[in-house]
Protein backbone atom coordinates (compact mmCIF):
# COMPACT_ATOMS: atom_id res chain seq x y z
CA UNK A 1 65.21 -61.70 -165.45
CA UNK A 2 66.95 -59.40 -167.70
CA UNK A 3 70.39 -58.13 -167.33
CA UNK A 4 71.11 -55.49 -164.60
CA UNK A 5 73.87 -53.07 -164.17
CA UNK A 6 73.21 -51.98 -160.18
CA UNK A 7 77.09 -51.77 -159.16
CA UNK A 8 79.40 -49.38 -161.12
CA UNK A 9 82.87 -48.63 -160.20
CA UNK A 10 84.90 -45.80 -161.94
CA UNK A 11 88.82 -45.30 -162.12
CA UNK A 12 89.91 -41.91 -160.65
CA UNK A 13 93.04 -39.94 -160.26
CA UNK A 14 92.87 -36.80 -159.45
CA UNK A 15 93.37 -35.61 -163.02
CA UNK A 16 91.40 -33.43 -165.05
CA UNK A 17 90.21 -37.39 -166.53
CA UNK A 18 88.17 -37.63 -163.84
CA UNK A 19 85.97 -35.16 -164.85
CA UNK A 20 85.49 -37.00 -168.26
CA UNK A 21 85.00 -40.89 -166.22
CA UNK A 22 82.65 -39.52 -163.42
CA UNK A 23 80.45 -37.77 -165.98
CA UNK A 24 79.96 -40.79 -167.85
CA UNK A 25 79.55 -43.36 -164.68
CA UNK A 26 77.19 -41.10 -163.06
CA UNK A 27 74.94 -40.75 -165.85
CA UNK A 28 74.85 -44.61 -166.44
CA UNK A 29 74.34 -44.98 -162.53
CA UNK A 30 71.41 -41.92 -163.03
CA UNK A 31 70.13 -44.39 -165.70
CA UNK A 32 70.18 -48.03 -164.60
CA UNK A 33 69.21 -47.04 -160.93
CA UNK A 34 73.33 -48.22 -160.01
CA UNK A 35 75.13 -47.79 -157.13
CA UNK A 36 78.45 -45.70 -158.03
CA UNK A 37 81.71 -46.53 -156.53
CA UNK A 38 84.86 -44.10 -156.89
CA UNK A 39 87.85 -45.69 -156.62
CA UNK A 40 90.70 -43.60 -156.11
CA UNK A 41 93.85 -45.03 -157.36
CA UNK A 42 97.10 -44.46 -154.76
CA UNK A 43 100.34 -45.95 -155.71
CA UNK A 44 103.01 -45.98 -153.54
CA UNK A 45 106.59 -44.76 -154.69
CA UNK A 46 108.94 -47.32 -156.16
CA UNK A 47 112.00 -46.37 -154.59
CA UNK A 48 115.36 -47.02 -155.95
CA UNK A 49 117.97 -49.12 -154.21
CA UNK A 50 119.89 -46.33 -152.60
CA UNK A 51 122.69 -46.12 -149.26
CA UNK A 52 121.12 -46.52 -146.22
CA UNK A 53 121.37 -43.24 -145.27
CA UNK A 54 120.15 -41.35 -147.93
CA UNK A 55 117.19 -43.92 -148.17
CA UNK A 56 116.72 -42.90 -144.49
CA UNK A 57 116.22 -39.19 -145.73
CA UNK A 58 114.66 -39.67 -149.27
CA UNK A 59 112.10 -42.39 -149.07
CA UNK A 60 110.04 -41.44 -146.05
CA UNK A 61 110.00 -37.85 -147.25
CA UNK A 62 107.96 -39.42 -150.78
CA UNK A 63 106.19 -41.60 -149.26
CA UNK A 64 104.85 -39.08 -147.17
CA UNK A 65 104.26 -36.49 -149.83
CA UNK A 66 102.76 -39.11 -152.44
CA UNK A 67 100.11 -39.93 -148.78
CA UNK A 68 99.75 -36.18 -148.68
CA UNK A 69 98.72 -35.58 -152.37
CA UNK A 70 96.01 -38.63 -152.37
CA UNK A 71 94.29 -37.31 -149.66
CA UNK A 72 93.92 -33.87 -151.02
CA UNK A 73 92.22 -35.87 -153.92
CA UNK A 74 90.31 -37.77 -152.11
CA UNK A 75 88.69 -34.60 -150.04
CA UNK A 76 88.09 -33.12 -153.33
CA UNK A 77 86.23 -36.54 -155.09
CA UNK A 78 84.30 -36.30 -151.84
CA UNK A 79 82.60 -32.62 -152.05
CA UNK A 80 82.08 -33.83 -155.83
CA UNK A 81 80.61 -37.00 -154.49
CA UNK A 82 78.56 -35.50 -152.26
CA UNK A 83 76.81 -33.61 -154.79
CA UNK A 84 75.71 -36.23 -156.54
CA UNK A 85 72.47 -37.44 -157.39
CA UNK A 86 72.78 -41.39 -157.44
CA UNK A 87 74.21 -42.86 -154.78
CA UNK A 88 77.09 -43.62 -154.19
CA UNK A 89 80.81 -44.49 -151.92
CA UNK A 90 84.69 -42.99 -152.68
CA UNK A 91 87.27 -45.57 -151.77
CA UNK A 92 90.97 -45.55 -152.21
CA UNK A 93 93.23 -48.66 -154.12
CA UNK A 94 96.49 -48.71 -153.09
CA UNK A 95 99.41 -50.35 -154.54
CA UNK A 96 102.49 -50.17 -156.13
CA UNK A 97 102.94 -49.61 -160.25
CA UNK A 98 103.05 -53.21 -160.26
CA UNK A 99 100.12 -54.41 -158.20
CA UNK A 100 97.41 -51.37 -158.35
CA UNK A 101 96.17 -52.95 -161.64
CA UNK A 102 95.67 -56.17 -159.79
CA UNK A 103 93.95 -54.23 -156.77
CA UNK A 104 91.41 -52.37 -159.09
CA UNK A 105 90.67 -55.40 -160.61
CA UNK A 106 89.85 -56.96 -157.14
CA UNK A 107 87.33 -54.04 -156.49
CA UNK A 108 85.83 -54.37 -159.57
CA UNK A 109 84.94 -58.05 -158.90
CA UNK A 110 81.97 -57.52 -157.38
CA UNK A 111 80.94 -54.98 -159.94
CA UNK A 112 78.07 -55.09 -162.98
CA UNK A 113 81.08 -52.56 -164.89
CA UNK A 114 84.09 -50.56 -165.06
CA UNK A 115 84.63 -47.26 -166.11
CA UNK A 116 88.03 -46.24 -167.23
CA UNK A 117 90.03 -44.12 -169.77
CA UNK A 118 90.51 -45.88 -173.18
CA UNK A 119 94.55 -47.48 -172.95
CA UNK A 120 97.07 -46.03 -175.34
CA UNK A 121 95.72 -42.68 -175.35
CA UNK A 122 95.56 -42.08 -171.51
CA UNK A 123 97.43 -38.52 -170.67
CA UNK A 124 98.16 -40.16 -167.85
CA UNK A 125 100.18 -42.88 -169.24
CA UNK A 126 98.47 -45.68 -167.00
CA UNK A 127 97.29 -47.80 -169.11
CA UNK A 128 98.69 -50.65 -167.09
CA UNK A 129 95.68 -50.44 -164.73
CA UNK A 130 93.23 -50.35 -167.16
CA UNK A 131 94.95 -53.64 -168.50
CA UNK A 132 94.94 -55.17 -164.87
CA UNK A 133 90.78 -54.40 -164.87
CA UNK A 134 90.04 -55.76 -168.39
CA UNK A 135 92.23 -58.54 -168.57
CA UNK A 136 91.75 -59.56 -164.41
CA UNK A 137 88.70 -58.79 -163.26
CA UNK A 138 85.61 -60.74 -165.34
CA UNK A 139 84.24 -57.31 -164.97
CA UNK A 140 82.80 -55.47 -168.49
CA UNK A 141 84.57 -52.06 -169.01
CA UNK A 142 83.76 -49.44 -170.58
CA UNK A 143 86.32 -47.70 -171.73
CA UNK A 144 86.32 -43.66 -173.44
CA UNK A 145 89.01 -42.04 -175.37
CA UNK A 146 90.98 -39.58 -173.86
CA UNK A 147 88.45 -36.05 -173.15
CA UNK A 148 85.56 -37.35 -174.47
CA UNK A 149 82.48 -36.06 -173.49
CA UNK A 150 78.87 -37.10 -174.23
CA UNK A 151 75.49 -37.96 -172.67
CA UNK A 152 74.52 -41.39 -171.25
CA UNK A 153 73.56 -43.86 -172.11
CA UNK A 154 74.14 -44.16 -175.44
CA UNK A 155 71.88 -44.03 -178.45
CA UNK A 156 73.75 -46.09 -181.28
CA UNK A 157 75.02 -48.86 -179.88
CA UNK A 158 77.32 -51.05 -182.67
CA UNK A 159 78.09 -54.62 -181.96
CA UNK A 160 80.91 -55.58 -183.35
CA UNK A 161 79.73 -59.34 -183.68
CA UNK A 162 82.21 -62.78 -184.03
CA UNK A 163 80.91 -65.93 -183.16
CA UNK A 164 83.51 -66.13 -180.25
CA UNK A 165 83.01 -66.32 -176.54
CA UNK A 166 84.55 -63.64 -175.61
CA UNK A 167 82.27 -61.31 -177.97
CA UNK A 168 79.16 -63.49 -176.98
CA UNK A 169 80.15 -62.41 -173.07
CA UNK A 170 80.52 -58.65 -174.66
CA UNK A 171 77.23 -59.07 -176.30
CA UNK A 172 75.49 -60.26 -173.39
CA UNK A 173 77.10 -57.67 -170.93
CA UNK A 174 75.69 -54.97 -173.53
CA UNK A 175 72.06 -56.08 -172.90
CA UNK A 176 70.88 -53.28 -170.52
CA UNK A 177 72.83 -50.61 -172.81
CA UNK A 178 70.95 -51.74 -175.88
CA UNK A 179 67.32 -51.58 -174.55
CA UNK A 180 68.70 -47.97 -173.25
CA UNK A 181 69.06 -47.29 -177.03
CA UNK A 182 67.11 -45.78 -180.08
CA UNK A 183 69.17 -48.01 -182.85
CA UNK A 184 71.24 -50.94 -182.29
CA UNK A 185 73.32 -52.46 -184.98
CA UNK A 186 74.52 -55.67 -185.10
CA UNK A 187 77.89 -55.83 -187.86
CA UNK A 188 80.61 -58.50 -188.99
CA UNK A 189 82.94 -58.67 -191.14
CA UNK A 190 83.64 -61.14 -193.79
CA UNK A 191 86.37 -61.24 -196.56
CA UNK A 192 83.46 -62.43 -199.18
CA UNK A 193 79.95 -61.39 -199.50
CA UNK A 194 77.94 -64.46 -199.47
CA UNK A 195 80.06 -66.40 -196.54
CA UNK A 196 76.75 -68.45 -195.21
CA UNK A 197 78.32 -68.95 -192.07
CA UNK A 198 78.65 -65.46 -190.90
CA UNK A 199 75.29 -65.07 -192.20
CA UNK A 200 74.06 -67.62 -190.12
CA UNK A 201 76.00 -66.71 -186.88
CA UNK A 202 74.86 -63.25 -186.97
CA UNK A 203 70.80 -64.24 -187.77
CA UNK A 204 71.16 -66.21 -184.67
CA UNK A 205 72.16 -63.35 -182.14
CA UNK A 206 69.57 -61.15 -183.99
CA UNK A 207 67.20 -63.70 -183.09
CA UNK A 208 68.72 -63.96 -179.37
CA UNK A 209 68.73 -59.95 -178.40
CA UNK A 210 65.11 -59.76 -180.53
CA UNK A 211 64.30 -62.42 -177.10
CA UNK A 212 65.19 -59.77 -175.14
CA UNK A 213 63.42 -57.53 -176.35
CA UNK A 214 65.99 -55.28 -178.50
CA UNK A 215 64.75 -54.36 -182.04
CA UNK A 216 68.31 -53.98 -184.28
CA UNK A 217 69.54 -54.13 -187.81
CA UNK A 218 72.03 -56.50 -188.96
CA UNK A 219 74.92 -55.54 -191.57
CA UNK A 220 77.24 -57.50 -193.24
CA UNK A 221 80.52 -55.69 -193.60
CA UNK A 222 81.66 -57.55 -196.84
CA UNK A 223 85.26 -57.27 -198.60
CA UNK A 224 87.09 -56.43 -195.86
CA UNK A 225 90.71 -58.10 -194.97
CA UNK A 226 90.70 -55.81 -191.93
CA UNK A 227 87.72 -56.37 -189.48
CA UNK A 228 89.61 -53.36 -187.21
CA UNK A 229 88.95 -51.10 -190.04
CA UNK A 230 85.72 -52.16 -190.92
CA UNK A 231 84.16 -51.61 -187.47
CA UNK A 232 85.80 -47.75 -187.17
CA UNK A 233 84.57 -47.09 -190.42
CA UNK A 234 81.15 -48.60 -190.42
CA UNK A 235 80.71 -46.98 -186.41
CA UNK A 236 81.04 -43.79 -188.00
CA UNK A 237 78.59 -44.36 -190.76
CA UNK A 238 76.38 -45.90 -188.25
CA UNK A 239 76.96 -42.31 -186.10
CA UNK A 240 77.55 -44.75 -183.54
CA UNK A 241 77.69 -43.38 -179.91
CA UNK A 242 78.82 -47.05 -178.21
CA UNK A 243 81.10 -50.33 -179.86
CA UNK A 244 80.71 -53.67 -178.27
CA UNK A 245 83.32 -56.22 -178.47
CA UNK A 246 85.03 -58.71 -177.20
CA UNK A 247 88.65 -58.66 -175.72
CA UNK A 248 90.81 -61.05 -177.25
CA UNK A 249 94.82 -61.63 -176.45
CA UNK A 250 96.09 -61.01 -173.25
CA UNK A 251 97.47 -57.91 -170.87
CA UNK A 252 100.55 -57.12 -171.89
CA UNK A 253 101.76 -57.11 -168.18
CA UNK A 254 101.65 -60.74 -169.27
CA UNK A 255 103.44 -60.03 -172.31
CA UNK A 256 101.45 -61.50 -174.51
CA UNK A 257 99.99 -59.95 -177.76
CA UNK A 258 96.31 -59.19 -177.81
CA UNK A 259 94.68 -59.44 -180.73
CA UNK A 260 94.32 -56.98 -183.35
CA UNK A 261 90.90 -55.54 -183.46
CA UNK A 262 91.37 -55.34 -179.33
CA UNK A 263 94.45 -53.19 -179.79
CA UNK A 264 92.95 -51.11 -182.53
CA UNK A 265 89.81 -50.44 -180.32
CA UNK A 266 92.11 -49.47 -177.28
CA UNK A 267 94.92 -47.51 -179.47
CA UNK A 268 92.73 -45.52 -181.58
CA UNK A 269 88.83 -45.67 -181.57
CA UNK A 270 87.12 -42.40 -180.73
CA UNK A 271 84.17 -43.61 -179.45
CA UNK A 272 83.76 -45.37 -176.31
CA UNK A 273 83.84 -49.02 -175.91
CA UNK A 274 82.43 -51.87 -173.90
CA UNK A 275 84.65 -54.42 -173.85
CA UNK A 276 84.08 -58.19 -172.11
CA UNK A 277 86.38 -61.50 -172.16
């Protein structure tokens, strides 16, 4: 049985984002027959240590206001979702800062993908959640810059291939996008032209998605010290419309350091991409 995407959840907060991450998830839901889940993000306010009597004042008063302002959103998601042509359910994460990364990442558990904003170029400076989902939730996510808008699914789909299990997940997870496409291209990077073991890897997952169905071009991107660079450059060449990869490092809510293509592909690519780990 091939690969099925029949859950999708998408991040919403009330922003003018939304617009950009429901567009996307509900023509990928419109496409793979899905099920579309809105999940509304509410974060409680972090309030400061303050004297008990101001506190008294203060803190109920934000509370309140912060429980006021998510349920205006959430009666205006649910007109939108109304609309809709796929179906579909509007739910609402809560949390604090600290935790709501964790909770969207629990929702998206049971989920075929997540759609989100792209991290490091959110307006909305919450890139923390996105984190939580990619990093917690063994959930692919698809991830698009800041106000981009285009059709899907896409039509060029790039994988950015490593033999690594973490891009073998992402290439896997990509399945039902790529037999959605026109032109799928299968690219790695190597330092030297003729290095036979690239060669080989990538053969063998041209031979694996060919399996599946998925005719697709491989190209060697040769002489390159900088495989970040050489995916953004030959994506655009490609006219790429989709990158697959695969996450590597960890969340910085961890405080670790993720790896570099990752954090190029999260800081600055302007395409969307589907990441996996």
């Amino acid at each position: 049985m091939e690969a099925m995407i029949k859950n999708i959840v998408v991040h919403l907060t009330g922003s003018d984002e939304d617009e950009v991450r429901l567009e996307a998830a509900e023509g990928l839901a419109a496409a793979f027959n899905a099920h579309l889940t809105g999940l509304l993000m509410h974060v409680d306010p972090e309030i400061a240590v303050m004297p008990e009597a101001a506190y008294a004042g203060v803190g109920p008063e934000l509370i309140q206001e912060e429980r006021e302002k998510t349920e205006r959103r959430r009666k205006a998601l649910t007109i939108q979702f109304d609309k809709m042509g796929v179906p579909n359910d509007l739910r609402v994460v809560e949390g604090w800062r600290s935790t709501i990364g964790g909770a969207m990442a629990a929702e998206a558990h049971v989920a075929d993908l997540f759609v989100g904003t792209r991290p490091y170029g959110d307006p909305n400076k919450e890139q923390f959640l996105e984190e939580g989902v990619l990093f917690g939730s063994g959930t692919p996510c698809l991830l698009l810059p800041p106000g981009y808008r285009a059709s899907m699914p896409p039509q060029t789909v790039l994988v950015a291939w490593k033999s690594t299990r973490e891009c073998a997940r992402a290439t896997r997870d990509a399945i039902p996008f790529m037999l959605q496409a026109r032109q799928v291209v299968v690219a790695f990077a190597t330092e030297r032209a003729d290095e036979e073991r690239h060669n080989s890897s990538a053969a063998d997952v041209a031979r694996y998605l060919s399996r599946h169905g998925i005719s697709l071009e491989v190209r060697e991107m040769a002489g390159w010290e900088a495989a970040d660079e050489a995916i953004l450059t030959e994506a655009k060449d490609q006219g790429a419309d989709l990158i697959v990869a695969g996450a590597f490092g960890h969340s910085r809510l961890q405080e670790r350091v993720m790896g570099g293509v990752t954090r190029t592909l999260l800081t600055r690519c302007e395409l969307p991409v589907l990441l996996s780990r």
